[in-house]
N, C-alpha and C. Protein backbone atom coordinates (compact mmCIF):
# COMPACT_ATOMS: atom_id res chain seq x y z
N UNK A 1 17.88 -59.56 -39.81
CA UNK A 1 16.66 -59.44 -39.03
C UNK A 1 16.17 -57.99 -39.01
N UNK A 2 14.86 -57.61 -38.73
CA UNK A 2 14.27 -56.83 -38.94
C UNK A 2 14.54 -55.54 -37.29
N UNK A 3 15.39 -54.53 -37.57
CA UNK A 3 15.54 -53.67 -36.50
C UNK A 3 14.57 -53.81 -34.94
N UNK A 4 12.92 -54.11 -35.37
CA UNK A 4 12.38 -54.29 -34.41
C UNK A 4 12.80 -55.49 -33.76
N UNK A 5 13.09 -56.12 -34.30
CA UNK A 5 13.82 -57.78 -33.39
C UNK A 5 14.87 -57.36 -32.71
N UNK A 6 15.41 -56.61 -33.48
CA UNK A 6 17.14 -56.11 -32.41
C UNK A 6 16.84 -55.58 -31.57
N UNK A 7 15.99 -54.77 -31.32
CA UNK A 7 15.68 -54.05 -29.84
C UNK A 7 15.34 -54.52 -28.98
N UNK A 8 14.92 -55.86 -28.89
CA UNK A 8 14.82 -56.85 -28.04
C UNK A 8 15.87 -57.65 -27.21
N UNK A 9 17.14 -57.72 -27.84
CA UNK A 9 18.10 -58.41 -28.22
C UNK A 9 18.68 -58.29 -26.79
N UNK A 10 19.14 -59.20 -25.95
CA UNK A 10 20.20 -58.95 -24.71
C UNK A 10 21.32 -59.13 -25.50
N UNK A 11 21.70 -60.09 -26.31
CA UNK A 11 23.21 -59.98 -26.62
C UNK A 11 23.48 -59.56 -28.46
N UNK A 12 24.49 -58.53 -28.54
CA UNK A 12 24.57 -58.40 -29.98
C UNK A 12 26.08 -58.58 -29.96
N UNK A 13 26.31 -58.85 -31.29
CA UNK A 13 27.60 -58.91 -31.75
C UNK A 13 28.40 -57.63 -33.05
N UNK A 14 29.23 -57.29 -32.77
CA UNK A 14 29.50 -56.07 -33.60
C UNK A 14 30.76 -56.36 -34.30
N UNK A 15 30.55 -56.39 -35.71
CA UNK A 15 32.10 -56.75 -36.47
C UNK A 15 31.96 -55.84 -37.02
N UNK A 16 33.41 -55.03 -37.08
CA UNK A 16 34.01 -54.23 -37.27
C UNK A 16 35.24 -54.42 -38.45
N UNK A 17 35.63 -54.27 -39.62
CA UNK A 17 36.57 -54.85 -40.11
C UNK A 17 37.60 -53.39 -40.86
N UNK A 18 38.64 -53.67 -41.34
CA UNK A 18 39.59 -52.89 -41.24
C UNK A 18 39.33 -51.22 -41.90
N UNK A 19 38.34 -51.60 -42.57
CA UNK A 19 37.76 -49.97 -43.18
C UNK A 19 37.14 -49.74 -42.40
N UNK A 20 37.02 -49.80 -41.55
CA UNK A 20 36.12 -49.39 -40.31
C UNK A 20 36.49 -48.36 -39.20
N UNK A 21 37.89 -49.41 -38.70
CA UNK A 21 38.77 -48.82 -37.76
C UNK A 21 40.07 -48.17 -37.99
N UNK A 22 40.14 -48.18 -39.56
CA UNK A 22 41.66 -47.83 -39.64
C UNK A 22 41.46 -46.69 -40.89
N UNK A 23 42.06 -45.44 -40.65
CA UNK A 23 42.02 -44.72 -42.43
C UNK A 23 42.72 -45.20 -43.10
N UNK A 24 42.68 -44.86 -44.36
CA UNK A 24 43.13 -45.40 -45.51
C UNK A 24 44.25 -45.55 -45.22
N UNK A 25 45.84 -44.62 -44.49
CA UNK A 25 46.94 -44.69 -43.93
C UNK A 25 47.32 -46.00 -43.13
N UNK A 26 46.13 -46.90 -42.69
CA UNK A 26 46.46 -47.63 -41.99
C UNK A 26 46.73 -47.38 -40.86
N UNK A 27 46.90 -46.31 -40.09
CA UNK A 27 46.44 -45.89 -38.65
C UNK A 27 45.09 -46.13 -38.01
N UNK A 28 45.06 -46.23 -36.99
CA UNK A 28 43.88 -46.17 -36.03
C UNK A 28 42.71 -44.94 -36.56
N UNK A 29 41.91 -45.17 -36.50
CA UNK A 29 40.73 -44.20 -36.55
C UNK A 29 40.11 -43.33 -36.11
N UNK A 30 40.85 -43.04 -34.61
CA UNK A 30 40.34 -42.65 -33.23
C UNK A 30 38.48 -42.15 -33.24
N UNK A 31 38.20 -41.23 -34.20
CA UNK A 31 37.54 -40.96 -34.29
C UNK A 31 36.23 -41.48 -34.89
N UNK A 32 36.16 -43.22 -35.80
CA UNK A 32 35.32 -43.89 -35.74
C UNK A 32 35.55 -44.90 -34.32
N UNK A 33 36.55 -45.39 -34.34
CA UNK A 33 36.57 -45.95 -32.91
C UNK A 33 35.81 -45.79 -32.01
N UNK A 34 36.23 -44.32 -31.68
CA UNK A 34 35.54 -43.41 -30.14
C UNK A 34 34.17 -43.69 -30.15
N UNK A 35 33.62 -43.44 -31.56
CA UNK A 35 31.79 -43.90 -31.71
C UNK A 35 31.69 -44.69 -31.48
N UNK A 36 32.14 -46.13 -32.17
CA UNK A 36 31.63 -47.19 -31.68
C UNK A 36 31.70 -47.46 -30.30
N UNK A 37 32.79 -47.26 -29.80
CA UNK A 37 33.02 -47.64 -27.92
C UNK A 37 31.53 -46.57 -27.50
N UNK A 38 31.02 -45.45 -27.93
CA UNK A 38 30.14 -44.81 -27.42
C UNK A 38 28.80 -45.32 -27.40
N UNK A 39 28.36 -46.06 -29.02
CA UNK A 39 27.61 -46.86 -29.29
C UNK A 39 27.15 -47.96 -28.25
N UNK A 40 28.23 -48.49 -28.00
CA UNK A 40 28.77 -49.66 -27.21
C UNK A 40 28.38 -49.59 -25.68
N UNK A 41 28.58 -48.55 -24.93
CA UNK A 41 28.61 -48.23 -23.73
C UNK A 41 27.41 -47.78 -23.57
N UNK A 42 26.73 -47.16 -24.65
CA UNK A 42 25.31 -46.85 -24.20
C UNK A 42 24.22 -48.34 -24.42
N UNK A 43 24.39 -48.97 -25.28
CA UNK A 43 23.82 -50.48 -25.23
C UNK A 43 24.01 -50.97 -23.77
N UNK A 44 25.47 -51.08 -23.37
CA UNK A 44 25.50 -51.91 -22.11
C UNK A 44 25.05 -51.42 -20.57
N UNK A 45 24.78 -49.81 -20.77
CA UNK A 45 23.96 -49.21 -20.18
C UNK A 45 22.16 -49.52 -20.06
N UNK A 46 22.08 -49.87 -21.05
CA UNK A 46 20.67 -50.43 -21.48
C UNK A 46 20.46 -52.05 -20.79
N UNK A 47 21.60 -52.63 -20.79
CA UNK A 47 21.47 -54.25 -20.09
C UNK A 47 21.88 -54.92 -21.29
N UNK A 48 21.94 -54.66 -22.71
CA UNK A 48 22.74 -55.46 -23.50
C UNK A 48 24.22 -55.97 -23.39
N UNK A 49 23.83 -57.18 -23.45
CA UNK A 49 25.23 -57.62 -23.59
C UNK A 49 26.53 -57.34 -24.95
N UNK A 50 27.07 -56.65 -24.87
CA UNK A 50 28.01 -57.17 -26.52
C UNK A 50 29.07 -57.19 -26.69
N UNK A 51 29.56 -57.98 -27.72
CA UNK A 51 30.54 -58.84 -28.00
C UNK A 51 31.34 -58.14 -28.89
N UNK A 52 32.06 -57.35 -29.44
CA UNK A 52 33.03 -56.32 -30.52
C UNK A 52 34.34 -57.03 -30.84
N UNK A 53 34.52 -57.79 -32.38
CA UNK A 53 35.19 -58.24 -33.19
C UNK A 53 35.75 -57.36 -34.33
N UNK A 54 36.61 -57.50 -34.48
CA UNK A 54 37.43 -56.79 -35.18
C UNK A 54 38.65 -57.15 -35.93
N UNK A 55 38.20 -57.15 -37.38
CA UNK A 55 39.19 -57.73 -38.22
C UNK A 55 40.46 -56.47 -38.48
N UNK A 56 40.61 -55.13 -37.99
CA UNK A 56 41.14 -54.30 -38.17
C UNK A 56 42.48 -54.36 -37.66
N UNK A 57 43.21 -55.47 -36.52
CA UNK A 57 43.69 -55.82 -36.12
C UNK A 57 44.83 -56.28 -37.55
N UNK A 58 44.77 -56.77 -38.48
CA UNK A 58 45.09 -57.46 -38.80
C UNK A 58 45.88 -55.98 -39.79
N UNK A 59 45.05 -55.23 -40.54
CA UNK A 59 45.54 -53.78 -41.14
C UNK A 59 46.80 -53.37 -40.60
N UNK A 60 46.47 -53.08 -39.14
CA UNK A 60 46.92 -52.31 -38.54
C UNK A 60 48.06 -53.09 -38.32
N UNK A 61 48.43 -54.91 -38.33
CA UNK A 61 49.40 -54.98 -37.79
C UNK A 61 50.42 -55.16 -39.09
N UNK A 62 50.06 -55.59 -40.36
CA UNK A 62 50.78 -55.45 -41.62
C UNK A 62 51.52 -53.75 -41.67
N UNK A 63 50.82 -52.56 -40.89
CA UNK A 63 51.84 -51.49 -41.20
C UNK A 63 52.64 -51.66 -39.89
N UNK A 64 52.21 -52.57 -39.05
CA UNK A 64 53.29 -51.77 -38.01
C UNK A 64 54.88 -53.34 -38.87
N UNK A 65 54.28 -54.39 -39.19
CA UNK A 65 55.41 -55.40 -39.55
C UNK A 65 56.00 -54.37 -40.80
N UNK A 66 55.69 -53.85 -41.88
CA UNK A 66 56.62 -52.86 -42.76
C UNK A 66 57.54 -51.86 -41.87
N UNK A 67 56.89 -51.39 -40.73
CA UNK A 67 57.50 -49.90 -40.20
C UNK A 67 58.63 -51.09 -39.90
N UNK A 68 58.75 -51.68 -38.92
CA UNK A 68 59.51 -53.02 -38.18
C UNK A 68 60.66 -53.28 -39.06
N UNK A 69 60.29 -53.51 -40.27
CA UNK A 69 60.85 -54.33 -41.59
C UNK A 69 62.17 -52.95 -41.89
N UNK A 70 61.57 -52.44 -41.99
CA UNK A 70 62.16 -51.04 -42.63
C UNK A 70 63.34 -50.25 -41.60
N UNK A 71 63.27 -50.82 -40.21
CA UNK A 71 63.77 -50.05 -39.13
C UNK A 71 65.03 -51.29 -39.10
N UNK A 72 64.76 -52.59 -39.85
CA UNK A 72 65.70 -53.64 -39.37
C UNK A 72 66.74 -53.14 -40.52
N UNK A 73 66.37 -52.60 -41.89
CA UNK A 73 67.26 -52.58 -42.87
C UNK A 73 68.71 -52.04 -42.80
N UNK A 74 69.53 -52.23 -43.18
CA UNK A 74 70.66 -51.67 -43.24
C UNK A 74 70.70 -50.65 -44.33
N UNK A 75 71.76 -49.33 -43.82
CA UNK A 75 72.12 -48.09 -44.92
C UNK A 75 72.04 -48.81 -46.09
N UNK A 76 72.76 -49.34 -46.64
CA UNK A 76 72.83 -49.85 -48.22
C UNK A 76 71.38 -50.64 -48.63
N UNK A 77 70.80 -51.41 -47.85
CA UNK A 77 69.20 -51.83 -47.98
C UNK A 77 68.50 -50.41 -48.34
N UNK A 78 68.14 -49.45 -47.63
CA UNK A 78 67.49 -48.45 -47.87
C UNK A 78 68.05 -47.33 -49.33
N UNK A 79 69.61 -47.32 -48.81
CA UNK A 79 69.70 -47.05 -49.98
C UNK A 79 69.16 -47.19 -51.49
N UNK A 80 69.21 -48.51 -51.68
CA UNK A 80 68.91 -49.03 -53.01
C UNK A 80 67.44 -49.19 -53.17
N UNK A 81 66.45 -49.11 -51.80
CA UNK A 81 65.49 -49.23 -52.01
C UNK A 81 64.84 -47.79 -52.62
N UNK A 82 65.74 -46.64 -51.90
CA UNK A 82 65.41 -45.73 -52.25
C UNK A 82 65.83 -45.08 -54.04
N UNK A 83 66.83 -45.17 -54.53
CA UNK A 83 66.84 -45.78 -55.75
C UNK A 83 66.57 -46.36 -56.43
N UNK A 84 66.01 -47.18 -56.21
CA UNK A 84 65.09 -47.83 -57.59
C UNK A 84 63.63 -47.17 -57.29
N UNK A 85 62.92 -46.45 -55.93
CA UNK A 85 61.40 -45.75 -56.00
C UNK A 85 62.14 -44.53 -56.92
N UNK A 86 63.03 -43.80 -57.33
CA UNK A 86 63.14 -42.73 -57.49
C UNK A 86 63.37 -42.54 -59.10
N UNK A 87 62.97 -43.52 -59.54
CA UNK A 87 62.68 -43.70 -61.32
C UNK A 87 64.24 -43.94 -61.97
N UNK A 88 65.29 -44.58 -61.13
CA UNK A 88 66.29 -44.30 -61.49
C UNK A 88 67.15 -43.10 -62.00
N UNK A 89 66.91 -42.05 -61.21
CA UNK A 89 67.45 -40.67 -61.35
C UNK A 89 69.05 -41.15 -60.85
N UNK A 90 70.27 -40.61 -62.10
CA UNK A 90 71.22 -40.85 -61.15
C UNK A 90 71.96 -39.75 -60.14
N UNK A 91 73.01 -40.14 -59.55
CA UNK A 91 73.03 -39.15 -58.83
C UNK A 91 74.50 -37.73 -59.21
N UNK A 92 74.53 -37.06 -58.87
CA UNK A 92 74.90 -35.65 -59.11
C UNK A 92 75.99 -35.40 -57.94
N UNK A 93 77.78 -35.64 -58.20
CA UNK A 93 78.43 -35.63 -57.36
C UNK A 93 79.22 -34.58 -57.42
């Protein structure tokens, strides 16, 4: 719809999806975040209603299930994981 229609609008809806809210790291964004909530608060200051969806949820929770994954492993799990990232260098005793 054409911007002048939106300014009319009591209720909008805002999707947000994981490049949005998360850097490339897969952390939080704080700093696109903070805008939108600013965005946000000044609309509902205005009398708009809105609704903020967010597929970023989903980013964010695939790194925290690896961090999780990785904290369950056992010494010899990490070990070998770390051995085979390391091009098969052997080791030097």
């Amino acid at each position: 719809p054409p911007r002048a229609a939106l300014r009319g609008a009591r209720r909008v809806l805002v999707k947000a999806g994981t490049s949005v809210v998360a850097n490339p790291d897969g952390r939080p964004s704080l700093t696109r975040v903070g805008a939108i909530a600013e965005q946000i608060a000044e609309l509902t200051r205005e009398g708009v209603e809105v609704i903020f969806v967010s597929s970023g949820a989903v980013g964010m929770g695939k790194r925290l299930l690896r961090k999780q994954s990785r904290m369950m492993m056992s010494f010899n799990d990490l070990q070998s994981q770390s051995s085979s990232a390391g091009g098969g260098r052997g080791r030097s005793d």
